[in-house]
Structures are given as structure tokens and as C-alpha cells.
PDB file of N, CA and C in Angstrom:
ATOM      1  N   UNK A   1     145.587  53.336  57.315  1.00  0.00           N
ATOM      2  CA  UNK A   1     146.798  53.478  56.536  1.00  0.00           C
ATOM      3  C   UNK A   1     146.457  53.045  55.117  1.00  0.00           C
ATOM      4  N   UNK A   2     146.825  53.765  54.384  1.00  0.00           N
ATOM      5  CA  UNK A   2     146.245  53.709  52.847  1.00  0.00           C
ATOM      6  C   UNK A   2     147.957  53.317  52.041  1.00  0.00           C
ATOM      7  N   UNK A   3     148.054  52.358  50.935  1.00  0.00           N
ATOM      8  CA  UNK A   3     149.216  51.937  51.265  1.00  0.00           C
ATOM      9  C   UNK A   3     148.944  51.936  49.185  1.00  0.00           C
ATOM     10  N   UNK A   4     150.033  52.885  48.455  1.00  0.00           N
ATOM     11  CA  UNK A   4     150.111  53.163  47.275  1.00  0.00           C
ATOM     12  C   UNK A   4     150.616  52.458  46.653  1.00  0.00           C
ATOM     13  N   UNK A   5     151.137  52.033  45.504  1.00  0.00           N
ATOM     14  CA  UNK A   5     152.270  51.859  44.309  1.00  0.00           C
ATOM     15  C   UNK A   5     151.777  52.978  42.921  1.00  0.00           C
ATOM     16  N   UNK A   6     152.596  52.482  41.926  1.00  0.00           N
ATOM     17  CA  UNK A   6     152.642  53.381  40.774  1.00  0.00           C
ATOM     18  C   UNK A   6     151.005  53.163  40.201  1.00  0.00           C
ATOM     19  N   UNK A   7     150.341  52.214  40.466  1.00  0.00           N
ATOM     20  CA  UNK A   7     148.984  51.882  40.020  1.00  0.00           C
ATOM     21  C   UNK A   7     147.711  52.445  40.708  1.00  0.00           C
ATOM     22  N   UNK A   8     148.502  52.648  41.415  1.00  0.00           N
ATOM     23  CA  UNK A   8     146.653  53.391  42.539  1.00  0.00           C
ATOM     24  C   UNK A   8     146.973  52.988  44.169  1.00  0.00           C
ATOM     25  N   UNK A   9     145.707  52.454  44.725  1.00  0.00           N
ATOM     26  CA  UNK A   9     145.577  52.191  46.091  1.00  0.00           C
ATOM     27  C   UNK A   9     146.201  50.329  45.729  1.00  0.00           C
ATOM     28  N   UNK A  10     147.052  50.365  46.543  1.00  0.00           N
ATOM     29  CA  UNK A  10     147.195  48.516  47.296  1.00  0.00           C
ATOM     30  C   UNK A  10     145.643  48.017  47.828  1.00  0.00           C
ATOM     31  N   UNK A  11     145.856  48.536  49.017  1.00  0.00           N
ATOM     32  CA  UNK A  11     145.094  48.232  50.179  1.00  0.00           C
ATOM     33  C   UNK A  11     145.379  48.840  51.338  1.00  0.00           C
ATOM     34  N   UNK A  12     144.110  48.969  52.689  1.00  0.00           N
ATOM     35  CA  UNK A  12     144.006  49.733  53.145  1.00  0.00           C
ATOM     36  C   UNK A  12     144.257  48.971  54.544  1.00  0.00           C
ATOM     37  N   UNK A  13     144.653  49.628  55.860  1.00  0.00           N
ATOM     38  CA  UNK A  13     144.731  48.701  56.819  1.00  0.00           C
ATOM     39  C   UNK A  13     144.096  50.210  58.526  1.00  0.00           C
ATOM     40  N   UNK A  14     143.134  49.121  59.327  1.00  0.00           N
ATOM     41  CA  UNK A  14     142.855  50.087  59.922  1.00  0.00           C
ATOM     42  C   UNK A  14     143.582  49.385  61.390  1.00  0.00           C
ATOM     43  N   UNK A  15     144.154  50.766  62.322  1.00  0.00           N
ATOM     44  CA  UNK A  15     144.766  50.406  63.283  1.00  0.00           C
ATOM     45  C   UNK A  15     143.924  51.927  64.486  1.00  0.00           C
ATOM     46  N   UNK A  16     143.887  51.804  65.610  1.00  0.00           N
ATOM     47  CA  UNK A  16     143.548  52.142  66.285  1.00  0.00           C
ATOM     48  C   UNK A  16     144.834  52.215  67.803  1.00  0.00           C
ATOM     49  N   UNK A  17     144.754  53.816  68.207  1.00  0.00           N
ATOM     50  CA  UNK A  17     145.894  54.094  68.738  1.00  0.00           C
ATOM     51  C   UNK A  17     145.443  55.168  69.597  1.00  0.00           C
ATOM     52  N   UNK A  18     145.602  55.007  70.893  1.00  0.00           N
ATOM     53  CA  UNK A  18     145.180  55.833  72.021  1.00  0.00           C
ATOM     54  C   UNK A  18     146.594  56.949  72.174  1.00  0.00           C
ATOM     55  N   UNK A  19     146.066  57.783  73.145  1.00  0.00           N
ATOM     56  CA  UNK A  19     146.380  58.982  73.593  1.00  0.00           C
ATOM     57  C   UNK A  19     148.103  58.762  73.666  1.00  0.00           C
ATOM     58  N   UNK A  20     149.009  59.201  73.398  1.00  0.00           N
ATOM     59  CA  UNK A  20     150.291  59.377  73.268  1.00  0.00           C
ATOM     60  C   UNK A  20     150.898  57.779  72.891  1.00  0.00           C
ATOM     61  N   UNK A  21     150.049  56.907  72.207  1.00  0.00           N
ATOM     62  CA  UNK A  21     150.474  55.774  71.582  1.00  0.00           C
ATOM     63  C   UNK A  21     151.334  55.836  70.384  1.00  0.00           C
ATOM     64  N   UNK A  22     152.372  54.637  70.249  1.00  0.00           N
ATOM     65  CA  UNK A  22     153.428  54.617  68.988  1.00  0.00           C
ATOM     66  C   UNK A  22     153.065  53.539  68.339  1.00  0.00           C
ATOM     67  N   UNK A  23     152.874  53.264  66.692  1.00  0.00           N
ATOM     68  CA  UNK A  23     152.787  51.754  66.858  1.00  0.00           C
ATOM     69  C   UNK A  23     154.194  51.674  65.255  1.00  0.00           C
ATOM     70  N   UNK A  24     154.461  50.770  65.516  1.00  0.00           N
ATOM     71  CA  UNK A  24     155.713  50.577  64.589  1.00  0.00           C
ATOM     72  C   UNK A  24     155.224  49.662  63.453  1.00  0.00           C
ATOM     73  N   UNK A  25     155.490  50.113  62.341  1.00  0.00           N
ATOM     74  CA  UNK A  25     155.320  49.034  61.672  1.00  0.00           C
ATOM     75  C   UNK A  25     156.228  48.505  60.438  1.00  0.00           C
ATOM     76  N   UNK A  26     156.426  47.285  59.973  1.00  0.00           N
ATOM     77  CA  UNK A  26     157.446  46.950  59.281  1.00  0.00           C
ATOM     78  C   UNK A  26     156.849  46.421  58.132  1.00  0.00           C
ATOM     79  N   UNK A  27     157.194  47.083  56.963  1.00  0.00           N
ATOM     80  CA  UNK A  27     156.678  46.493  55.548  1.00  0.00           C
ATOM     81  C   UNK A  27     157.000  45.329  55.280  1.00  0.00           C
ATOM     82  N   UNK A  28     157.660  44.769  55.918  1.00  0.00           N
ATOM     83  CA  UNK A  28     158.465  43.102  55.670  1.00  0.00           C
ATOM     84  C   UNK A  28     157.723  42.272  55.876  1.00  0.00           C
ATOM     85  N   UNK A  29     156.773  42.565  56.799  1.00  0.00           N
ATOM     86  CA  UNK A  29     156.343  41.305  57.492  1.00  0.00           C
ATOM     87  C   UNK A  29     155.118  41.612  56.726  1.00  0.00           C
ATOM     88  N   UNK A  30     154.269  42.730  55.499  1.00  0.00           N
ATOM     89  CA  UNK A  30     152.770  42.577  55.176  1.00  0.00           C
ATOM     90  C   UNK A  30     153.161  41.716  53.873  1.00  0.00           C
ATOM     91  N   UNK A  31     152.673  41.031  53.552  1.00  0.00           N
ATOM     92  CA  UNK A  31     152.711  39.792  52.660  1.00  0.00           C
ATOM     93  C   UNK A  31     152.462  40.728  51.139  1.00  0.00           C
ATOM     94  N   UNK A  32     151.111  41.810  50.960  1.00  0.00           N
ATOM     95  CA  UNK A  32     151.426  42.305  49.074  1.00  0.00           C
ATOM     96  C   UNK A  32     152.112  43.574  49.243  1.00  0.00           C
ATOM     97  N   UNK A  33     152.806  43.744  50.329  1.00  0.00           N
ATOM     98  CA  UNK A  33     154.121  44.848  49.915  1.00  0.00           C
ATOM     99  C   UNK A  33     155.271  44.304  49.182  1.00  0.00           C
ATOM    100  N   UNK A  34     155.807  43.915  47.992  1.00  0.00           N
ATOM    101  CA  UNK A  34     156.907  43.179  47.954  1.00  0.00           C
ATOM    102  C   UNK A  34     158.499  43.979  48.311  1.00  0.00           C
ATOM    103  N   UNK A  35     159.536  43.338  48.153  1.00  0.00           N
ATOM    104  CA  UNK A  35     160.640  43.802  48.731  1.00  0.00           C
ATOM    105  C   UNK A  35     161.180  45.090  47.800  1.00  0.00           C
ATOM    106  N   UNK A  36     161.745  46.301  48.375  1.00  0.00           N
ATOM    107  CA  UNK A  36     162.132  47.308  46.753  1.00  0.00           C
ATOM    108  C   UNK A  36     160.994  47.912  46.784  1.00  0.00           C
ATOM    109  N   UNK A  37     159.511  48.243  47.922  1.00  0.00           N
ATOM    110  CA  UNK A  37     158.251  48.478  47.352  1.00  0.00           C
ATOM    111  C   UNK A  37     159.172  49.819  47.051  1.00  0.00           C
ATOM    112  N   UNK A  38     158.049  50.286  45.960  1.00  0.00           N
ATOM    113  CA  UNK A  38     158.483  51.998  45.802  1.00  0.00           C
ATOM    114  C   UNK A  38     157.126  52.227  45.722  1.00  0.00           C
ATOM    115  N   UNK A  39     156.869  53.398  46.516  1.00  0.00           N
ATOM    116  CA  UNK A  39     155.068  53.629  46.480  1.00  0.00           C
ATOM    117  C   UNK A  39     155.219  54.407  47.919  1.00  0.00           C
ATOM    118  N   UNK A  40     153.856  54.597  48.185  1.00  0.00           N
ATOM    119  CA  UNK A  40     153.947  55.699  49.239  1.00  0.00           C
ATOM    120  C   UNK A  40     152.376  55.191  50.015  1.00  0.00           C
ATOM    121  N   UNK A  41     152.489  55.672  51.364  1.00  0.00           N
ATOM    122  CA  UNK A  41     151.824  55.377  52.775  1.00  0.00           C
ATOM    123  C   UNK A  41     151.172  56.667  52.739  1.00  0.00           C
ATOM    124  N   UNK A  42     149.722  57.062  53.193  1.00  0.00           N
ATOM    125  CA  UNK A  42     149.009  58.069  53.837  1.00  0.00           C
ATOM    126  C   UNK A  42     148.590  57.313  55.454  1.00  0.00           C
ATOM    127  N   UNK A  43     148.626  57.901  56.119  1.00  0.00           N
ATOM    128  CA  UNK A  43     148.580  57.776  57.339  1.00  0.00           C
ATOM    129  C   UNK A  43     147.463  59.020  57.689  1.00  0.00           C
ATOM    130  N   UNK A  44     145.965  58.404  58.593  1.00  0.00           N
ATOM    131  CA  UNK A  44     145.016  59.251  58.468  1.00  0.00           C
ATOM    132  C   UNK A  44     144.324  59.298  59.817  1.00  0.00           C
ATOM    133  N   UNK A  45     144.119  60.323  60.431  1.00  0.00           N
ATOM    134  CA  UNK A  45     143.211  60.270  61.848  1.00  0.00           C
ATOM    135  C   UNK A  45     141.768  60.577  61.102  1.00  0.00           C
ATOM    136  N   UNK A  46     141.181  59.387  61.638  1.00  0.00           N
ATOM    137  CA  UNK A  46     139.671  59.622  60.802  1.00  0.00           C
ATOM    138  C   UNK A  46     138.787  60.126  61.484  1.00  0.00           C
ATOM    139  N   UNK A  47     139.309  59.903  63.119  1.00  0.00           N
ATOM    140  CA  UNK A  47     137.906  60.022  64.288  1.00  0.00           C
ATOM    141  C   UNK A  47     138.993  59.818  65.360  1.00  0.00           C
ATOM    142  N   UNK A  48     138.579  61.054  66.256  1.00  0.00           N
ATOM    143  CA  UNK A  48     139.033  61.196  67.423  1.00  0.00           C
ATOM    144  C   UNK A  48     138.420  61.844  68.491  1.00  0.00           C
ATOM    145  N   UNK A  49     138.485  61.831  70.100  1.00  0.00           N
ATOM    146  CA  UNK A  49     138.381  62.327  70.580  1.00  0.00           C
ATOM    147  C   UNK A  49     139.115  63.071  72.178  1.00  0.00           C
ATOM    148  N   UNK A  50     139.665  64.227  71.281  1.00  0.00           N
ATOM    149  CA  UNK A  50     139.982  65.163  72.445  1.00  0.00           C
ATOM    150  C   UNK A  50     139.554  66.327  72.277  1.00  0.00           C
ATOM    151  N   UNK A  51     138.731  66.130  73.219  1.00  0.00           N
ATOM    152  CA  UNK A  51     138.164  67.314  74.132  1.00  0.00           C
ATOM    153  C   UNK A  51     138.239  68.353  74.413  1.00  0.00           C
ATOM    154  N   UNK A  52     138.380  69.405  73.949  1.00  0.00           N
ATOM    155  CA  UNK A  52     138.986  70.550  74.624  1.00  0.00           C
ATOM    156  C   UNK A  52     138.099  71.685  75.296  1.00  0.00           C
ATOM    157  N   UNK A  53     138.368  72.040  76.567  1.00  0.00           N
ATOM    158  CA  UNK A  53     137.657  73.338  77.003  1.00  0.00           C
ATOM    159  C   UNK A  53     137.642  74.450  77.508  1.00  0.00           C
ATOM    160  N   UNK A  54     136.982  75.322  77.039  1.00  0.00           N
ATOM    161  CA  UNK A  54     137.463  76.501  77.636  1.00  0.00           C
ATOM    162  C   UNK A  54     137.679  76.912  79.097  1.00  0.00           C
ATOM    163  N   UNK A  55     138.424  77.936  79.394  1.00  0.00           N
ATOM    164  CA  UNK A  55     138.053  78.188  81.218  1.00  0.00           C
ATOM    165  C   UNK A  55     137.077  78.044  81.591  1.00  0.00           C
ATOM    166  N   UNK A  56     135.839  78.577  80.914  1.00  0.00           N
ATOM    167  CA  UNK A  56     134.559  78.093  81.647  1.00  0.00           C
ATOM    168  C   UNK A  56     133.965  76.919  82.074  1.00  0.00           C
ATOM    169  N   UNK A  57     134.553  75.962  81.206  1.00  0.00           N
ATOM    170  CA  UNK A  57     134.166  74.760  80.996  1.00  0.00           C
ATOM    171  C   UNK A  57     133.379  74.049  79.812  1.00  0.00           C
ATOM    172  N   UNK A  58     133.132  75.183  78.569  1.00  0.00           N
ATOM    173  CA  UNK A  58     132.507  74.790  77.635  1.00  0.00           C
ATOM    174  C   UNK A  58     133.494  73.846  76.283  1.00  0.00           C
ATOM    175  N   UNK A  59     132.902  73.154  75.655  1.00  0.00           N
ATOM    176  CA  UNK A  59     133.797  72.986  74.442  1.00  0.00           C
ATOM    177  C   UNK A  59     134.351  73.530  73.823  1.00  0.00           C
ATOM    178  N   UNK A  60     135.364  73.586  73.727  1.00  0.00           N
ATOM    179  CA  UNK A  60     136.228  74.730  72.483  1.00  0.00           C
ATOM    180  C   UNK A  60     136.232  73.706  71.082  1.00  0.00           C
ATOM    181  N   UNK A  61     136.591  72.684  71.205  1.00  0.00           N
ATOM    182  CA  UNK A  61     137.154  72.014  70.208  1.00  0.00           C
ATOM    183  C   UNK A  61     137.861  70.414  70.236  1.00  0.00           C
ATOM    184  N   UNK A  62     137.620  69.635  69.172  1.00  0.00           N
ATOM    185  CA  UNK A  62     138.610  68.391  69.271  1.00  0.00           C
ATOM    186  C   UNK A  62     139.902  68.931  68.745  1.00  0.00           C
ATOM    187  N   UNK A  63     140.940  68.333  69.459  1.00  0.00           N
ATOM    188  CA  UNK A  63     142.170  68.345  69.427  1.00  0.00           C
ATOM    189  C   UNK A  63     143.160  67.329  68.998  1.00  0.00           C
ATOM    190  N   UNK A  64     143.842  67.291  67.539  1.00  0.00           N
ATOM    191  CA  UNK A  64     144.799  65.575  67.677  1.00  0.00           C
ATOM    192  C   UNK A  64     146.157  66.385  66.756  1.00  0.00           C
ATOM    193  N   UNK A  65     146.852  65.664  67.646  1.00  0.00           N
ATOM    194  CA  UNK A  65     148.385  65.743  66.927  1.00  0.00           C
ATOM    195  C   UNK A  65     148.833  64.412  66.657  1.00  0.00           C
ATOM    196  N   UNK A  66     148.832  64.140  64.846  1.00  0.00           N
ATOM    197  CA  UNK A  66     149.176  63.215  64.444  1.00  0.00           C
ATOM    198  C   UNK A  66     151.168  63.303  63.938  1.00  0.00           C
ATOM    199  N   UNK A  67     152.093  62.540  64.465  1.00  0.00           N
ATOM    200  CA  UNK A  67     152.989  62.819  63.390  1.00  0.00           C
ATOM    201  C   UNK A  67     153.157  61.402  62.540  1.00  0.00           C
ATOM    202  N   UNK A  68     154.301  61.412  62.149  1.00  0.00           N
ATOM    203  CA  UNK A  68     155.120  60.413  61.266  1.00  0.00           C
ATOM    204  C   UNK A  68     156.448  60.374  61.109  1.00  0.00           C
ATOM    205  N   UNK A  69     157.154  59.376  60.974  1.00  0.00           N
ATOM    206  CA  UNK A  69     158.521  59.612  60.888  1.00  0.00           C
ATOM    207  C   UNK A  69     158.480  58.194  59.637  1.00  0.00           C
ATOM    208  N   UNK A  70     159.254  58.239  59.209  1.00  0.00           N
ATOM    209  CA  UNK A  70     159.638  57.529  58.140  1.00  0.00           C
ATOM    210  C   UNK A  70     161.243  56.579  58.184  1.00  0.00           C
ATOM    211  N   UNK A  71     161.620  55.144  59.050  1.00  0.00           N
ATOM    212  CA  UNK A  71     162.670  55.051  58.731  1.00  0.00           C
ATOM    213  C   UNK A  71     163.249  54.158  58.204  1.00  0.00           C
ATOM    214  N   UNK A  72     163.917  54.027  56.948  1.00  0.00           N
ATOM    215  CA  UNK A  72     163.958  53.151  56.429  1.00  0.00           C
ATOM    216  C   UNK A  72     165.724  52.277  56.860  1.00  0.00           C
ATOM    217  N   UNK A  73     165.679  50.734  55.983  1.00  0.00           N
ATOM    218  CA  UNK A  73     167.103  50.209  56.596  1.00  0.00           C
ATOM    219  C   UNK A  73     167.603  49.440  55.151  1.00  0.00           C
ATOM    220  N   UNK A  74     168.968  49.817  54.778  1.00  0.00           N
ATOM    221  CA  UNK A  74     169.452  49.256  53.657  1.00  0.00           C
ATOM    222  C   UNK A  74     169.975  48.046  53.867  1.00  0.00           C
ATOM    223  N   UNK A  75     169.924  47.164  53.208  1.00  0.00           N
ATOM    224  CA  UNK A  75     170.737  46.003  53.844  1.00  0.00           C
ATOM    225  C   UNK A  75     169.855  45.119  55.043  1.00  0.00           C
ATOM    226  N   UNK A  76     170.632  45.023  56.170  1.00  0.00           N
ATOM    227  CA  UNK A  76     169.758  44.277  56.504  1.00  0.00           C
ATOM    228  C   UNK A  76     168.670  44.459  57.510  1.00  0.00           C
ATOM    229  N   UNK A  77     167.679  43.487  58.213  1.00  0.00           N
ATOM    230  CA  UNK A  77     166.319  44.351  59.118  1.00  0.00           C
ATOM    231  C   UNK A  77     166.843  43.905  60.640  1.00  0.00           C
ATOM    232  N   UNK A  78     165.945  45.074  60.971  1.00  0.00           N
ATOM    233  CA  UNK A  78     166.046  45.189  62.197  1.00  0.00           C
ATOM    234  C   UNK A  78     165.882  43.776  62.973  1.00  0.00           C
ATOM    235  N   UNK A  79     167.140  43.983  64.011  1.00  0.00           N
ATOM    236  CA  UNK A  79     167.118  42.924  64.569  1.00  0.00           C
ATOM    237  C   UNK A  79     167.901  41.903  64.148  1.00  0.00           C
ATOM    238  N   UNK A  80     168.648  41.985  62.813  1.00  0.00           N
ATOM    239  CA  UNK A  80     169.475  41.013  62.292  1.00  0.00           C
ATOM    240  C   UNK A  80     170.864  41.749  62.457  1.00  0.00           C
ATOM    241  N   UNK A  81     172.318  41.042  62.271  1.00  0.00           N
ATOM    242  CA  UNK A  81     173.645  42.254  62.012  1.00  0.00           C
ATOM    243  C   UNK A  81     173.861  42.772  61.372  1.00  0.00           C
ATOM    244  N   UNK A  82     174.047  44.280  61.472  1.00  0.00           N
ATOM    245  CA  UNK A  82     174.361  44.865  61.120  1.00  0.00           C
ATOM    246  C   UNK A  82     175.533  44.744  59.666  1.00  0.00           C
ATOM    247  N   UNK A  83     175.359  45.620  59.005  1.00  0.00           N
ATOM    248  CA  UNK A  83     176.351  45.469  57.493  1.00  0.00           C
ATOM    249  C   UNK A  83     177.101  47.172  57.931  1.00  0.00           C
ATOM    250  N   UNK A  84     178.142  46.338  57.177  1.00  0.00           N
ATOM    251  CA  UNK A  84     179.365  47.523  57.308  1.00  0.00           C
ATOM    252  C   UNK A  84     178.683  49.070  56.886  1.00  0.00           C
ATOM    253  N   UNK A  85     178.855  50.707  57.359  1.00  0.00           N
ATOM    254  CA  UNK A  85     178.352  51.328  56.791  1.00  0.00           C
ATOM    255  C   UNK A  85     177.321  52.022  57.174  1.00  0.00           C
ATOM    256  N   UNK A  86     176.482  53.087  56.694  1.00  0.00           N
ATOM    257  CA  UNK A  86     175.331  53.603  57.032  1.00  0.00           C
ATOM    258  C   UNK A  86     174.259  52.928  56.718  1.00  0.00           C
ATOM    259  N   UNK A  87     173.540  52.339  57.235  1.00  0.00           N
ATOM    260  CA  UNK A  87     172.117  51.181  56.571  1.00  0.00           C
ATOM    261  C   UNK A  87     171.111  51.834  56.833  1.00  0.00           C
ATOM    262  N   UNK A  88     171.042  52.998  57.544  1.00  0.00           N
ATOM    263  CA  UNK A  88     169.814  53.729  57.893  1.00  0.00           C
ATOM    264  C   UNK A  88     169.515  55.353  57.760  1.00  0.00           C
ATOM    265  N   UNK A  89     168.063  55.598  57.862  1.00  0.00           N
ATOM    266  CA  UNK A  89     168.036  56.709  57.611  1.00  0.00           C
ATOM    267  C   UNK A  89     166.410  57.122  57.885  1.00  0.00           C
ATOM    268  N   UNK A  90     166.563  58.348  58.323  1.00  0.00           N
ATOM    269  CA  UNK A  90     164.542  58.594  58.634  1.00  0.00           C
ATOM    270  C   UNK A  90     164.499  60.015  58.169  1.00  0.00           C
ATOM    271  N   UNK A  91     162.866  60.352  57.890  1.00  0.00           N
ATOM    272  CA  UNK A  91     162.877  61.453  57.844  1.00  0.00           C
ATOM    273  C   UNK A  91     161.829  61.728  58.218  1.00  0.00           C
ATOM    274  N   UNK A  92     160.706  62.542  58.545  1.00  0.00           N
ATOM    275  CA  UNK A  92     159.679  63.216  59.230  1.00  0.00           C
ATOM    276  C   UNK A  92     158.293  62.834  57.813  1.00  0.00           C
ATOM    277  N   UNK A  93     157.225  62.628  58.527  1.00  0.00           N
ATOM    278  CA  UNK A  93     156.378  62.282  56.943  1.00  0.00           C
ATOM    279  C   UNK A  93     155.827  63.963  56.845  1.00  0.00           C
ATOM    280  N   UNK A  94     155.647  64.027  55.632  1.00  0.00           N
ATOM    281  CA  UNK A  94     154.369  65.161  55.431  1.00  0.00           C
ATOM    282  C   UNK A  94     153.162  65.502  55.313  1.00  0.00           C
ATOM    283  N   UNK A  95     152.687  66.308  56.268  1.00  0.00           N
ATOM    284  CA  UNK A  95     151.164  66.512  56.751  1.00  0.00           C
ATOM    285  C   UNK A  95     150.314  67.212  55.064  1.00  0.00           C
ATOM    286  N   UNK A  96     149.679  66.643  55.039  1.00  0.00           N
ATOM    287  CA  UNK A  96     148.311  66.888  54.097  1.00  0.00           C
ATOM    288  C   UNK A  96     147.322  67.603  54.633  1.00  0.00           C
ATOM    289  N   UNK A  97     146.799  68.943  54.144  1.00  0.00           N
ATOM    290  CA  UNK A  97     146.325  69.105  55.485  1.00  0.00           C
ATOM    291  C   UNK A  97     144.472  69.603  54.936  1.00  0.00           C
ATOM    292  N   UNK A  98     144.709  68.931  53.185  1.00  0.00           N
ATOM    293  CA  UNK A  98     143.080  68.712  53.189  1.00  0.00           C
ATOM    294  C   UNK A  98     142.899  67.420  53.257  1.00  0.00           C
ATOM    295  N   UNK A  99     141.312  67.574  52.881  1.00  0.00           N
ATOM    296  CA  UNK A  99     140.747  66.286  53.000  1.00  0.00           C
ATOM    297  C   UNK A  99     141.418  64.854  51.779  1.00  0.00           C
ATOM    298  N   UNK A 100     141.509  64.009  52.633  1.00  0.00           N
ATOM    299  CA  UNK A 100     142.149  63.134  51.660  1.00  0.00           C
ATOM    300  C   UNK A 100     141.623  61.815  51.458  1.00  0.00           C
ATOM    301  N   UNK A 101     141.369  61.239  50.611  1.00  0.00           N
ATOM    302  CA  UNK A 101     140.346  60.116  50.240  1.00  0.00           C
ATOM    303  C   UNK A 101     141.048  59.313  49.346  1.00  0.00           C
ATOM    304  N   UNK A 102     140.733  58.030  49.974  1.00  0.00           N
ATOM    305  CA  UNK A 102     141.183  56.903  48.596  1.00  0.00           C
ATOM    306  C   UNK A 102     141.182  56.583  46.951  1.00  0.00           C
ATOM    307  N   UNK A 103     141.716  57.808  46.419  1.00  0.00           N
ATOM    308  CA  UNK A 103     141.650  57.786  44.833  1.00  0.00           C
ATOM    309  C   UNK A 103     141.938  56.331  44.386  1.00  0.00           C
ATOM    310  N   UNK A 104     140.939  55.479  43.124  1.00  0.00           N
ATOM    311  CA  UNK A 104     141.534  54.856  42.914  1.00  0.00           C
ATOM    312  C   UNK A 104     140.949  53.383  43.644  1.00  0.00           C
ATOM    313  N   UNK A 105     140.190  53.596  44.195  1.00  0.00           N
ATOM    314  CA  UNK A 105     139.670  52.372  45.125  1.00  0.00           C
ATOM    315  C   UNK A 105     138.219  52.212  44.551  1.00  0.00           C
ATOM    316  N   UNK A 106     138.189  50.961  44.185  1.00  0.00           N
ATOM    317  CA  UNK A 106     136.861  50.864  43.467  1.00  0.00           C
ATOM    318  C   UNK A 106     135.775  50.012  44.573  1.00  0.00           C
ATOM    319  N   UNK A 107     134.543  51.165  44.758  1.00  0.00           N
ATOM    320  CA  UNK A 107     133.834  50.521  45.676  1.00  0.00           C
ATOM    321  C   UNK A 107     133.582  51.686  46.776  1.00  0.00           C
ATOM    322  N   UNK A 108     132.898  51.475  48.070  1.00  0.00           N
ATOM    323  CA  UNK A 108     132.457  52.598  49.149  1.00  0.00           C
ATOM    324  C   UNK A 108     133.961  53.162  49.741  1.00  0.00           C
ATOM    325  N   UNK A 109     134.197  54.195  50.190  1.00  0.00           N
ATOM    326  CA  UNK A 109     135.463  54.636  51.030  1.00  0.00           C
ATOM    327  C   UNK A 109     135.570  53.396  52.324  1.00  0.00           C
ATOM    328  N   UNK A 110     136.813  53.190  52.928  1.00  0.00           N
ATOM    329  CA  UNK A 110     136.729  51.844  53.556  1.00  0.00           C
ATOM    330  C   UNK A 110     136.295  52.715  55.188  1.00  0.00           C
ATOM    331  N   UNK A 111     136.235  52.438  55.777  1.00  0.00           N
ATOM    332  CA  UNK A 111     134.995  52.468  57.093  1.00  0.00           C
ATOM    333  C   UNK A 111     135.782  51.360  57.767  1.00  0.00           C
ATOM    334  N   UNK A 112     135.896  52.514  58.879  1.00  0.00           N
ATOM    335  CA  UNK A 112     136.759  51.269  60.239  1.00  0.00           C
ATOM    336  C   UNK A 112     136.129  50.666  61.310  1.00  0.00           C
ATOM    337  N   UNK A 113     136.283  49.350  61.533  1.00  0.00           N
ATOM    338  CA  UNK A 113     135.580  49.025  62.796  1.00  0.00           C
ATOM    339  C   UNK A 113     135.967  50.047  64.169  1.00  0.00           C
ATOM    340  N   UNK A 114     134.658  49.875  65.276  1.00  0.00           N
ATOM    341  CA  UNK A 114     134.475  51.009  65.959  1.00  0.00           C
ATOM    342  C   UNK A 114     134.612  52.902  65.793  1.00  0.00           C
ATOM    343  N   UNK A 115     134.427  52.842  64.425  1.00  0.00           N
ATOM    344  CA  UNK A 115     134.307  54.329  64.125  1.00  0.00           C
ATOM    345  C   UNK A 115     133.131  54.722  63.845  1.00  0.00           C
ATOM    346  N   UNK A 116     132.423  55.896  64.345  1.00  0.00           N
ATOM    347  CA  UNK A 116     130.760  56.166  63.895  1.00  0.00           C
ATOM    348  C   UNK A 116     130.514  55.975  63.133  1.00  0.00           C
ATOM    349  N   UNK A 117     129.580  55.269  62.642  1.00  0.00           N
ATOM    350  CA  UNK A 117     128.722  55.153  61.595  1.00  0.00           C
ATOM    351  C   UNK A 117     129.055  54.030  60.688  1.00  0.00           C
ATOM    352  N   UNK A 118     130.085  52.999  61.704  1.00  0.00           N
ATOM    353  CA  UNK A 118     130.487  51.860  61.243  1.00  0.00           C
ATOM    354  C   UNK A 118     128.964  50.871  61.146  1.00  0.00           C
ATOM    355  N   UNK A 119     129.190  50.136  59.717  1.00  0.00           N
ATOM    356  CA  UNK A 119     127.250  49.065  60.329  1.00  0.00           C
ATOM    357  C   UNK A 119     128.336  48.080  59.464  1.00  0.00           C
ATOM    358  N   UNK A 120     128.654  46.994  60.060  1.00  0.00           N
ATOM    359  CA  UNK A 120     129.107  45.647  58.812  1.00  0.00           C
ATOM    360  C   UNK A 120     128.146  45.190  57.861  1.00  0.00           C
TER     361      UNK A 120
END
């Protein structure tokens, strides 16, 4: 997860997520997001593997369906009461569908633990 403001790249965070996995995450709780962030999230499958094969049994291809949903809460967070009103709202993220790289990051592209060609 590559995590923006008006200046470039924040910082980068790597998470790892198996076969029909969700993982939720809340900007509240990362300490240099501040509150009001305005900036924007890329969300990236770097390395995967599904398999795919033909009737015969040969490889056809890797296969991944990444989505995103986006939902944000006005007022107050999840898990606290509710405020009078609509406090919420989501919308679907949008797929990028070239190659996309950390503009803006000074230094090697960041490299995730357990991904090929990871060496610390």
C-alpha cells in the first residue's frame, strides 16, 4: 500500500493476503496519516500465485482479482455513537491497469518480505 499526500509518497506499508482474504484498515490508528488526511492510497498485487490450467492440464496463466472499496465516516469512528445524520459513505477504488511505481520515493523501489527476489 503506497500511501500519498500533496508532496509525493508518505510511506509504504506491505501486507500479505491469501485467497478470498479481506483486510480492513483504518487510517486512525497509522500514527503519520494525520486527521483531515487528503491524499490518496494505491493498493498493489505485486506477486501472486494462481494457477491456472487448461483442460489438458497445462498452464494457461496466473490469475488475481484485486478489488477496493473505499469507506469513509464523518464524525465519529467506527465503533463509537453514532452522530445524528448520514456519517458515511463508500465508493469502489479505481483499477490502474499499467504498471505503477513509487514516483517520488527516493532510494530502490520498496521490496516486500517473502516476495521473490526479496535479500534484506
Amino acid at each position: 500500500i503506497f500511501i500519498y499526500d500533496q508532496n509525493g509518497l508518505l510511506d509504504f506499508v506491505c501486507q500479505k493476503l491469501h485467497d478470498r482474504q479481506v483486510e480492513y484498515i483504518d487510517l486512525a490508528t497509522w500514527g503519520y496519516v494525520p486527521p483531515n488526511f487528503l491524499g490518496s492510497a494505491v493498493v498493489s498485487a505485486t506477486f501472486w500465485e494462481h494457477d491456472v490450467f487448461d483442460p489438458s492440464g497445462n498452464f494457461a496463466r496466473n490469475l488475481v482479482g484485486l478489488g477496493g472499496v473505499v469507506v469513509e465516516r464523518i464524525g465519529a469512528r467506527q465503533g463509537e455513537p453514532d452522530i445524528p445524520g448520514d456519517e458515511s459513505k463508500a465508493f469502489e477504488a479505481v483499477p490502474v491497469f499499467d504498471h505503477f511505481g513509487p514516483e517520488g520515493w527516493l532510494g530502490e523501489a520498496p521490496r516486500c518480505p517473502g516476495q521473490p527476489g526479496w535479500n534484506p
